[in-house]
N, C-alpha and C. Protein backbone atom coordinates (compact mmCIF):
# COMPACT_ATOMS: atom_id res chain seq x y z
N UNK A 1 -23.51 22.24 -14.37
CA UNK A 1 -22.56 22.33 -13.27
C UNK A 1 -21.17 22.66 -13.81
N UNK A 2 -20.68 23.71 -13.62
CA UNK A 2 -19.06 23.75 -13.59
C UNK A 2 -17.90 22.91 -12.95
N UNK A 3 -17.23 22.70 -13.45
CA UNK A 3 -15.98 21.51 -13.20
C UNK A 3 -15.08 22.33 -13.09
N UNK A 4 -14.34 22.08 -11.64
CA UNK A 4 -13.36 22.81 -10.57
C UNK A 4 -12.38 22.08 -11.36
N UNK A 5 -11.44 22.17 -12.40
CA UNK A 5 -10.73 22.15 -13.03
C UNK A 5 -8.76 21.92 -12.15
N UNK A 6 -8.59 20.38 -11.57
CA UNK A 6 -7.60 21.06 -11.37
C UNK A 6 -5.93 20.72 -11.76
N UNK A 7 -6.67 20.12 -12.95
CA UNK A 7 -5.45 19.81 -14.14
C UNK A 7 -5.72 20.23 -15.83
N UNK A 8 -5.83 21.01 -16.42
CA UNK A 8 -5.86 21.14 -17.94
C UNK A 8 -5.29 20.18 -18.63
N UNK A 9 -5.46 20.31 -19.91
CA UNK A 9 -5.58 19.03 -20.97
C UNK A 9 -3.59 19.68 -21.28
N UNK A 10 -3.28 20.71 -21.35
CA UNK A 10 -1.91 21.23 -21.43
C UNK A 10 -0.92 21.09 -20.24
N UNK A 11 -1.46 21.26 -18.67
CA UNK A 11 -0.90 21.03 -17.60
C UNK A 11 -0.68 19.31 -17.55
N UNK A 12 -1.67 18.57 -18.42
CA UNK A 12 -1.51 17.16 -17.52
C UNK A 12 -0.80 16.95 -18.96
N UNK A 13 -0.42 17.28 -20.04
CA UNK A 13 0.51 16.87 -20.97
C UNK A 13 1.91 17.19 -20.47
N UNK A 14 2.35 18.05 -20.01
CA UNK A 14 3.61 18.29 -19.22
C UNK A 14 3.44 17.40 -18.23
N UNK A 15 3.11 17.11 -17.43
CA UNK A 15 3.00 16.36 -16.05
C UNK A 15 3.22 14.79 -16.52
N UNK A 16 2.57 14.28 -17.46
CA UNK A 16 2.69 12.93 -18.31
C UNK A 16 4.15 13.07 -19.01
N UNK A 17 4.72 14.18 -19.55
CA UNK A 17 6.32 14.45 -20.07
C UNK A 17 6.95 14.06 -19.01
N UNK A 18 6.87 14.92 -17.93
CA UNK A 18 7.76 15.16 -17.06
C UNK A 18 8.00 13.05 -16.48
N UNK A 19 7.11 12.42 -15.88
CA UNK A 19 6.74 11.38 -15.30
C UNK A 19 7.61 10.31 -16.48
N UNK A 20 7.67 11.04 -18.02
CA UNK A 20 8.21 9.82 -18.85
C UNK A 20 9.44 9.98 -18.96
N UNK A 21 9.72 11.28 -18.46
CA UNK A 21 11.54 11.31 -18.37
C UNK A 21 11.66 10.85 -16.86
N UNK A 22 11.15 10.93 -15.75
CA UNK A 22 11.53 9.91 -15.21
C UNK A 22 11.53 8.56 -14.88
N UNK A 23 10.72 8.08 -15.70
CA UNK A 23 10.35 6.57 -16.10
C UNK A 23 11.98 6.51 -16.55
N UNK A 24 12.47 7.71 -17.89
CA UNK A 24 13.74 7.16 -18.41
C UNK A 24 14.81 6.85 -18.00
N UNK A 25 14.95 7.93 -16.88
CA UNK A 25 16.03 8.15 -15.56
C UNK A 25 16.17 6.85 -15.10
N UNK A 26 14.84 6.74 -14.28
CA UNK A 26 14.96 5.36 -13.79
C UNK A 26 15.27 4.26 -13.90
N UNK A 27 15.18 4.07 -15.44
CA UNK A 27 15.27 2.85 -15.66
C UNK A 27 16.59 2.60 -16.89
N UNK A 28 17.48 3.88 -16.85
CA UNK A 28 18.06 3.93 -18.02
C UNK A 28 18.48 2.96 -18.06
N UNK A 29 18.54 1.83 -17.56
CA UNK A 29 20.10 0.53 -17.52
C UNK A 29 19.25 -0.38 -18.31
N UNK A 30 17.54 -0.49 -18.37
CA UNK A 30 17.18 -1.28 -18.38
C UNK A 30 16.65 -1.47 -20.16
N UNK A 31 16.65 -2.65 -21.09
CA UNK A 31 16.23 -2.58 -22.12
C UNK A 31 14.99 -2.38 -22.37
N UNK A 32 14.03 -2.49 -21.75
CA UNK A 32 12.80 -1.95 -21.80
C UNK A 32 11.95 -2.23 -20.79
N UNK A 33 10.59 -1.92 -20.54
CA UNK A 33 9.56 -1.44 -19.83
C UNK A 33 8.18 -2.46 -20.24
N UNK A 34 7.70 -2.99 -19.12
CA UNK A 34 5.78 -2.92 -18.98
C UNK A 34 5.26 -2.42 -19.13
N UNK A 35 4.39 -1.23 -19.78
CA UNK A 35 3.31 -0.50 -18.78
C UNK A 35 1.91 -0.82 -18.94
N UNK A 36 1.63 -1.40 -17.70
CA UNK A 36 0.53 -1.80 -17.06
C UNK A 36 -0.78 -1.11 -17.16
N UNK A 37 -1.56 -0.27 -18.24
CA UNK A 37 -3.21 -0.22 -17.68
C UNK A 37 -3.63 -0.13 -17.45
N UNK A 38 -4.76 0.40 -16.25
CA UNK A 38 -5.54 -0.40 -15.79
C UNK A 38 -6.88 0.64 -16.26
N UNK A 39 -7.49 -0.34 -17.07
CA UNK A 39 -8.45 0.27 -17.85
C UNK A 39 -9.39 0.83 -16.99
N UNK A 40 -10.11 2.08 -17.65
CA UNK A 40 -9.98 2.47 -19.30
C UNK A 40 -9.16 3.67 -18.91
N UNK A 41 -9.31 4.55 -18.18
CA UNK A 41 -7.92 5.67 -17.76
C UNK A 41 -6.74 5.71 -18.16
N UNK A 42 -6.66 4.91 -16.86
CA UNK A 42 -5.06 3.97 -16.76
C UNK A 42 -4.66 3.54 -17.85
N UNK A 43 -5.15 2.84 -18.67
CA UNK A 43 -4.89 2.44 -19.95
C UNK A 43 -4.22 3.57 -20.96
N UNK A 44 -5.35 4.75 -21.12
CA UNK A 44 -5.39 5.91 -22.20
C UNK A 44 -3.11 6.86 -21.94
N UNK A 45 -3.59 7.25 -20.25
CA UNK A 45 -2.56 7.47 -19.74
C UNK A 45 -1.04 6.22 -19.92
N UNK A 46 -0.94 5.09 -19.87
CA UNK A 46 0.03 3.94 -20.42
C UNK A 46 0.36 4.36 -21.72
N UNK A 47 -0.64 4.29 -22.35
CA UNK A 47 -0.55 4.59 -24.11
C UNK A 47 0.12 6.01 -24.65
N UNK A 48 -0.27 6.92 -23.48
CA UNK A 48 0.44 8.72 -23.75
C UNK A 48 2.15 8.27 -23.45
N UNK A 49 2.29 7.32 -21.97
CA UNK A 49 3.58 7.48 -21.45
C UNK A 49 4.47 6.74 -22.88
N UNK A 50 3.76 6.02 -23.10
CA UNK A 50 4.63 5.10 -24.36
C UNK A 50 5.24 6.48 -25.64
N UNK A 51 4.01 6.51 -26.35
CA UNK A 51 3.99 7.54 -27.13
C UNK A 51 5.71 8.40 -26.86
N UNK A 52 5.29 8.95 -25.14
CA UNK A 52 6.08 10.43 -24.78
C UNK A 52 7.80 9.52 -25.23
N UNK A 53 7.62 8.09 -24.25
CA UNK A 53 8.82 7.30 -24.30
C UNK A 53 9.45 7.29 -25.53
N UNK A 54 8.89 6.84 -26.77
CA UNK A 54 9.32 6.58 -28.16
C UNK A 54 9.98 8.08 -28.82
N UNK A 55 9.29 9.02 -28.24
CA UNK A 55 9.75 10.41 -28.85
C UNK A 55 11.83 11.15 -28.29
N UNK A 56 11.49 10.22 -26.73
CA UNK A 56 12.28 10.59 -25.78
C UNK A 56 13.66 10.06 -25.69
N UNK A 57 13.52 9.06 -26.08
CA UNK A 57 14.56 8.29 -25.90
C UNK A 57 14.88 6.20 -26.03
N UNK A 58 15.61 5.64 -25.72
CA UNK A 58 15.65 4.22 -26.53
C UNK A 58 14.86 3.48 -25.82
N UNK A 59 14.09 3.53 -24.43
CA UNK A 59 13.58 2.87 -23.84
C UNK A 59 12.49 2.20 -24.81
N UNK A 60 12.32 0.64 -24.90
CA UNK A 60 11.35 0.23 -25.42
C UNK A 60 10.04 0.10 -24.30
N UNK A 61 9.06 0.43 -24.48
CA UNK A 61 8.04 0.03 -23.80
C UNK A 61 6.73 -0.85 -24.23
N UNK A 62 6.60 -1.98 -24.11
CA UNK A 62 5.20 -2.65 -24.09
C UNK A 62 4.09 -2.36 -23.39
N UNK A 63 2.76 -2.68 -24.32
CA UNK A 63 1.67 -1.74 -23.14
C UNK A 63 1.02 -3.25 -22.76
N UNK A 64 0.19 -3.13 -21.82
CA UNK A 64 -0.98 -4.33 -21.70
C UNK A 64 -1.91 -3.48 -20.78
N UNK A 65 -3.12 -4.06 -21.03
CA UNK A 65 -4.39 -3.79 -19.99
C UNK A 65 -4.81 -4.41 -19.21
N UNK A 66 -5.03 -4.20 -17.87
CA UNK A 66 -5.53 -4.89 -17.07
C UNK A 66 -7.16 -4.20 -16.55
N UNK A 67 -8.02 -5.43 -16.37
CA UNK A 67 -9.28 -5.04 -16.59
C UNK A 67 -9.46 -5.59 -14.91
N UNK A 68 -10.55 -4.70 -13.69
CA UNK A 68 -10.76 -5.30 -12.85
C UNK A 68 -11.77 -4.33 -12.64
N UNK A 69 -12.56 -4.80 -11.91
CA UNK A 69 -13.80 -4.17 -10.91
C UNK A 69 -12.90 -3.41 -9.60
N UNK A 70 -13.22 -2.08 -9.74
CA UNK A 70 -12.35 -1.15 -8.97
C UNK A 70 -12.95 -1.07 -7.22
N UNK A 71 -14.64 -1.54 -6.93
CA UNK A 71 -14.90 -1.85 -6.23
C UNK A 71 -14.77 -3.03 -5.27
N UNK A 72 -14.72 -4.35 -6.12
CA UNK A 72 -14.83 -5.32 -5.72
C UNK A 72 -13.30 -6.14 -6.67
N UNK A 73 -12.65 -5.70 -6.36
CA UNK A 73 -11.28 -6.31 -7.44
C UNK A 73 -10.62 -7.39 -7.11
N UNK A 74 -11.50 -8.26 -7.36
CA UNK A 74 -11.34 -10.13 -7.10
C UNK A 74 -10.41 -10.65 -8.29
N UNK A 75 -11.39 -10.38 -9.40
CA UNK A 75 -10.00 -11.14 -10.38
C UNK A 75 -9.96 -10.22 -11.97
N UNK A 76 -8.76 -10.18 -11.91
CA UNK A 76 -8.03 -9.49 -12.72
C UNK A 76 -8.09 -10.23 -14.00
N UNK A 77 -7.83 -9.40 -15.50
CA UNK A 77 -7.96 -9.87 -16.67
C UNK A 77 -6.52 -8.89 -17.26
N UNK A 78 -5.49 -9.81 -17.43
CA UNK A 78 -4.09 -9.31 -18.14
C UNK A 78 -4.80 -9.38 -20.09
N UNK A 79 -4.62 -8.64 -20.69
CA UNK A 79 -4.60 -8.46 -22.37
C UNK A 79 -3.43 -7.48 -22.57
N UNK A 80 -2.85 -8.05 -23.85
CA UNK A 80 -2.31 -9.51 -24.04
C UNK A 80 -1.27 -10.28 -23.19
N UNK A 81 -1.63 -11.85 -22.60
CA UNK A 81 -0.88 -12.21 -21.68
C UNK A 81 0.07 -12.59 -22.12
N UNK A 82 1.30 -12.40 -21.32
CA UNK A 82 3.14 -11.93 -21.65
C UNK A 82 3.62 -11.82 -20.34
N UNK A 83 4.92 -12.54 -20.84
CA UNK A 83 5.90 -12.84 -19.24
C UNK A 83 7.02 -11.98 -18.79
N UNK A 84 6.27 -12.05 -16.94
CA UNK A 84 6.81 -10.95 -16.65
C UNK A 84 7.99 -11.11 -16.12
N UNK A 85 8.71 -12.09 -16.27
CA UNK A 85 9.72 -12.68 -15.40
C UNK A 85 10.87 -11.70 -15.67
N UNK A 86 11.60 -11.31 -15.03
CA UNK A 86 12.97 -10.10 -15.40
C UNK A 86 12.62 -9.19 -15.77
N UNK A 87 11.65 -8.89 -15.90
CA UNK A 87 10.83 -7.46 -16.48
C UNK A 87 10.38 -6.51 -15.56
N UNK A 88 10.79 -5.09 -15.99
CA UNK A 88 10.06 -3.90 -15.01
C UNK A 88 8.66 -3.49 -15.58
N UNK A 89 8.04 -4.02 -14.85
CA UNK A 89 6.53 -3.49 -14.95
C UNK A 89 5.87 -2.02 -14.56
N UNK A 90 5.38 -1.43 -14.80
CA UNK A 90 4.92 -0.23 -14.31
C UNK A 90 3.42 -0.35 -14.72
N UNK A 91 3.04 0.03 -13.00
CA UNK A 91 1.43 -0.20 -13.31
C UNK A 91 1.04 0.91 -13.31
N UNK A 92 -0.05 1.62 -14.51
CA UNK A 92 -0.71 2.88 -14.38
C UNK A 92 -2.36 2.88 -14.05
N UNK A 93 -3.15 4.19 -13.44
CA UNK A 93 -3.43 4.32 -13.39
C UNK A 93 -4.00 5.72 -13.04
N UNK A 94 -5.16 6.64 -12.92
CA UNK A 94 -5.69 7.82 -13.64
C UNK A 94 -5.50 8.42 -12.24
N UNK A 95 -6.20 7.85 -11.02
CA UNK A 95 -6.16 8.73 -9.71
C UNK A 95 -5.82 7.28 -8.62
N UNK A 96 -4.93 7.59 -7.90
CA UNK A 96 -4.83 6.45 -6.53
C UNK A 96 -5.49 7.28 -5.42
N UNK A 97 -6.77 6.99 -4.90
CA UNK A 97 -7.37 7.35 -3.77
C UNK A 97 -6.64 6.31 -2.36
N UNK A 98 -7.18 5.48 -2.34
CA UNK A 98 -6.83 4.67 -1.15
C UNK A 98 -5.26 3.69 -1.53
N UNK A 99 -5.42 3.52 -2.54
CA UNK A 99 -4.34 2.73 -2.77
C UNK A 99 -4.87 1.27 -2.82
N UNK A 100 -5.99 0.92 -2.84
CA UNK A 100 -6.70 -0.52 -2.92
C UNK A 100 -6.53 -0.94 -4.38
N UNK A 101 -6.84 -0.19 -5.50
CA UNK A 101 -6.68 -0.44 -6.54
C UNK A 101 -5.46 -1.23 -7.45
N UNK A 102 -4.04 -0.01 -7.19
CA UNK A 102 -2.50 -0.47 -7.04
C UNK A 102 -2.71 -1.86 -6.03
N UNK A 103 -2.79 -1.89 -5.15
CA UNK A 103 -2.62 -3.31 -4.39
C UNK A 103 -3.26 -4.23 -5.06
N UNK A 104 -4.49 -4.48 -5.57
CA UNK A 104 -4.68 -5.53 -6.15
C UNK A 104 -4.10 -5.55 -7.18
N UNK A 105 -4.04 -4.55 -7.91
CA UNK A 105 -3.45 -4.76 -9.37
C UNK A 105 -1.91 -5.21 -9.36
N UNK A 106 -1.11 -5.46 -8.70
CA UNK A 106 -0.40 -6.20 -8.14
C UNK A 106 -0.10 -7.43 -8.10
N UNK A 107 -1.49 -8.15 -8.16
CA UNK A 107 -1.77 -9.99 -8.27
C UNK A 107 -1.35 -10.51 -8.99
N UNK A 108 -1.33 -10.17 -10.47
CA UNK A 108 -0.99 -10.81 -11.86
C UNK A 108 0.97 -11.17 -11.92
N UNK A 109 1.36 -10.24 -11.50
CA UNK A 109 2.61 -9.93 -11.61
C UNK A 109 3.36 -10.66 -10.23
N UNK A 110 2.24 -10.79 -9.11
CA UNK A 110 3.15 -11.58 -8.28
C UNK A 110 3.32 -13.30 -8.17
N UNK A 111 2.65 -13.54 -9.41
CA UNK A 111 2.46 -14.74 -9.80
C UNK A 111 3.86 -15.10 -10.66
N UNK A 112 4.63 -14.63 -11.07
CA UNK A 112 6.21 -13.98 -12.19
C UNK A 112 7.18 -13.51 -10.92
N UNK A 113 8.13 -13.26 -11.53
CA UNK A 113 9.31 -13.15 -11.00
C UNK A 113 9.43 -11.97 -11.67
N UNK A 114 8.96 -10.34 -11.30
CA UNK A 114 9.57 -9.21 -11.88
C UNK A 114 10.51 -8.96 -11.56
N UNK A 115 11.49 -8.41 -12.52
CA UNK A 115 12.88 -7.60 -11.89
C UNK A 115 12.54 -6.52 -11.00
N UNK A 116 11.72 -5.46 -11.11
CA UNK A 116 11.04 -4.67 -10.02
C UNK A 116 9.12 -4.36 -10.70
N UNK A 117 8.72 -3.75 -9.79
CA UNK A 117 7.97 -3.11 -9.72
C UNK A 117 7.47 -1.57 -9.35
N UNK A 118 7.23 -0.78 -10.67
CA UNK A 118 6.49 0.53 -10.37
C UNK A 118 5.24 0.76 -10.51
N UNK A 119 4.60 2.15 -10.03
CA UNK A 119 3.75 2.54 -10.11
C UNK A 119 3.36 4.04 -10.47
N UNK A 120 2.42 4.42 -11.23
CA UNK A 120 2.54 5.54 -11.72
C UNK A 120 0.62 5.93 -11.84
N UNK A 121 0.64 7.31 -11.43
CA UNK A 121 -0.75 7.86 -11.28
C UNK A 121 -0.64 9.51 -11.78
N UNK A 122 -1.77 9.98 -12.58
CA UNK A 122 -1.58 11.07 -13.02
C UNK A 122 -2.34 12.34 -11.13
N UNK A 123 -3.16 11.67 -11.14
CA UNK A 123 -3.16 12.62 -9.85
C UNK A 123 -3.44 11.56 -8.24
N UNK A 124 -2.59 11.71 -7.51
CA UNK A 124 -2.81 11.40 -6.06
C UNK A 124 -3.69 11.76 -5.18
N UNK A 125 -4.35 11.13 -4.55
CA UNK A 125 -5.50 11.64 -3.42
C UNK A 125 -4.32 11.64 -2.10
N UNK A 126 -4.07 12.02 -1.27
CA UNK A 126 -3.04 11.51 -0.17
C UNK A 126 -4.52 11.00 1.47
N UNK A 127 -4.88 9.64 0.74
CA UNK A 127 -5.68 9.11 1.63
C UNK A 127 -5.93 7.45 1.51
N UNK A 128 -4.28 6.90 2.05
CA UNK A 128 -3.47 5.49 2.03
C UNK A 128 -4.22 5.00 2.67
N UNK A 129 -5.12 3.71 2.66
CA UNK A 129 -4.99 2.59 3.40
C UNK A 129 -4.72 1.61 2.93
N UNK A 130 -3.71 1.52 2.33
CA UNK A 130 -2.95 0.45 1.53
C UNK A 130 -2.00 0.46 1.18
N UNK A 131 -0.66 -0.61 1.34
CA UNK A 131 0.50 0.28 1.86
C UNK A 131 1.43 -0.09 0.27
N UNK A 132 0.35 0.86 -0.88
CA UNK A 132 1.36 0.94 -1.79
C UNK A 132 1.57 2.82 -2.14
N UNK A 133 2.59 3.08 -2.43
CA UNK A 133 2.91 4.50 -2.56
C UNK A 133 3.36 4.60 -4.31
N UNK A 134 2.37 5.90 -4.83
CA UNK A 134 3.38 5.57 -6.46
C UNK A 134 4.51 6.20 -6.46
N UNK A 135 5.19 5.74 -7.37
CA UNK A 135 6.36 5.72 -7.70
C UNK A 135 6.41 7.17 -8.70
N UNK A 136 5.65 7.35 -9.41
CA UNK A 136 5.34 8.70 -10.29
C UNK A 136 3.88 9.04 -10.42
N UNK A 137 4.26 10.40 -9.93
CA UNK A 137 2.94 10.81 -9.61
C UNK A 137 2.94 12.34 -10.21
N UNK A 138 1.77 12.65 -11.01
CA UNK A 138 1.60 14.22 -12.17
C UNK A 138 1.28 14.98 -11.05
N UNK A 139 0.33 14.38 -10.10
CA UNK A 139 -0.08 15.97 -9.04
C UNK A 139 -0.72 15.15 -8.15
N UNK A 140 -0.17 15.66 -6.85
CA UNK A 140 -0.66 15.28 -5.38
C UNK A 140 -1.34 16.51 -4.77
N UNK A 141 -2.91 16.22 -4.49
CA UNK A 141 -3.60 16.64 -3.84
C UNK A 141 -4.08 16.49 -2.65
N UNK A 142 -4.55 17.19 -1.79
CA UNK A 142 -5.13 16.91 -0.52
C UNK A 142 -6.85 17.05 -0.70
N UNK A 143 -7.50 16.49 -0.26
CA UNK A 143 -8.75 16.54 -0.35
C UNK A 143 -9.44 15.88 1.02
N UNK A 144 -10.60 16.37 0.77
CA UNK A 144 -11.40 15.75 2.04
C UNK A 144 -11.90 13.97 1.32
N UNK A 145 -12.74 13.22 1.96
CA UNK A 145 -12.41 11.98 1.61
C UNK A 145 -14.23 12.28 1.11
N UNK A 146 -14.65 12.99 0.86
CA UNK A 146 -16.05 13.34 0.77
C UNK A 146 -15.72 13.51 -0.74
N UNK A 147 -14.95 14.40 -1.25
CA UNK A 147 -14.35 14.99 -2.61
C UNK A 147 -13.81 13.85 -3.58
N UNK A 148 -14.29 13.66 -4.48
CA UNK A 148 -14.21 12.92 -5.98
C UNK A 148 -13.12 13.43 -7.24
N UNK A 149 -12.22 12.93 -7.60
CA UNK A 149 -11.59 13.55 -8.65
C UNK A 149 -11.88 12.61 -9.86
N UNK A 150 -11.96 13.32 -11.28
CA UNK A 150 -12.44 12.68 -11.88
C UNK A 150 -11.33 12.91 -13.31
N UNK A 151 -10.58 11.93 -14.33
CA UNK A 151 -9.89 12.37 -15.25
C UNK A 151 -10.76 12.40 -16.24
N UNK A 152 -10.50 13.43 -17.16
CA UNK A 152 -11.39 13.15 -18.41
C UNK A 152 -10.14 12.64 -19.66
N UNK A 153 -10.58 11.87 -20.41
CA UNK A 153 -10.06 11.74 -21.86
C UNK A 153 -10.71 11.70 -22.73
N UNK A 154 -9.78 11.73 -23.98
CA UNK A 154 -11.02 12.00 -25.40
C UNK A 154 -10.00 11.28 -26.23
N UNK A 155 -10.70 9.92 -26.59
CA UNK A 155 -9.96 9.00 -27.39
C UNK A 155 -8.54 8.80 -26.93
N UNK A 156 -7.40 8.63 -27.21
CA UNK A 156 -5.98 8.77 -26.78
C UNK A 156 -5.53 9.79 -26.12
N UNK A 157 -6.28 11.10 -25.45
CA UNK A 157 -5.75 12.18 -25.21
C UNK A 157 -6.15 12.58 -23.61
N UNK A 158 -5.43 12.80 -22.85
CA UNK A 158 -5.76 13.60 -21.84
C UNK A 158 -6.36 14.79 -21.72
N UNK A 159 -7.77 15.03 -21.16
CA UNK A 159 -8.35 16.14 -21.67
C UNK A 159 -7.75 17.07 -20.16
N UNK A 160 -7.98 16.75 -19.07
CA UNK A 160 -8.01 17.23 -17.65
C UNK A 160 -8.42 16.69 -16.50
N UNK A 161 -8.26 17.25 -15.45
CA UNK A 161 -8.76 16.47 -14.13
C UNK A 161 -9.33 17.10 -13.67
N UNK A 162 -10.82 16.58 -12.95
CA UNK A 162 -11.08 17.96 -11.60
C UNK A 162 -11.96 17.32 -11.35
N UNK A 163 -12.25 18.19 -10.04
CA UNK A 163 -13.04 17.74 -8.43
C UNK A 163 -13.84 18.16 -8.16
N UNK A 164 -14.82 17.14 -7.47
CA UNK A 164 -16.47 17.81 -7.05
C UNK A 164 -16.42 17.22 -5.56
């Protein structure tokens, strides 16, 4: 089967640049950054934004993973657990379809006192029933709710995205 391709491993490296200079924008005031995980995607993508961060500019960023059942996302697993109190967190992840995912992943952190909260997704589905919106987003698509997007990676690297 051919894979409708609709991010390259070069397009979603710019798109992950672009998203870490505005992570920097955003937050220039601030001494450093969360970024949130949410495995195994979400995670790979956290680990690129860091990387892009360290190359970019003084922002320090810490990574952690958060592990949950994307179906049934009852309870969450923070590695390594660290306090979020005054801290900007940014939660990642690979595609936000409904936005159920971001909402739960949410739990850990509302247990702390964050200074704020972001969110960051390399591609958007625009099909909310959940009333979180990201905050940085590589590529917003429209799709039918029938249609699947899928990221690929290869060890630390963003390979591409695409849809069946």
């Amino acid at each position: 089967m051919d894979k409708n391709y609709i991010l390259t491993g070069e397009v979603a490296s710019k798109k992950l640049r672009r998203m870490a200079l505005e992570i920097l924008e955003n937050n220039a005031e601030e001494q450093g950054i969360v970024l949130a995980g949410i495995r195994e995607h979400g995670s790979v993508i956290a680990r690129c934004i860091k990387k892009i961060l360290s190359e970019i500019g003084p922002l320090q960023a810490e990574l952690i993973d958060l592990s949950l059942d994307k179906k049934a996302p009852k309870d969450i697993t923070v590695t390594p657990q660290t306090d979020f109190n005054n801290k900007v967190v940014i939660i990642v992840d690979d595609v936000s379809n409904s936005g159920r995912t971001l909402t739960y992943a949410l739990k850990p952190f509302l247990q702390s006192h964050p200074k704020k909260i972001q969110t960051l997704v390399l591609v958007e589905r625009r099909h909310t029933a959940f009333p979180v919106q990201p905050d940085y987003v590589g590529l917003s698509v429209a799709t039918t709710l029938q249609e699947h997007i899928y990221v690929e990676v290869e060890g630390e690297d963003v390979k591409g995205a695409w849809m069946e």
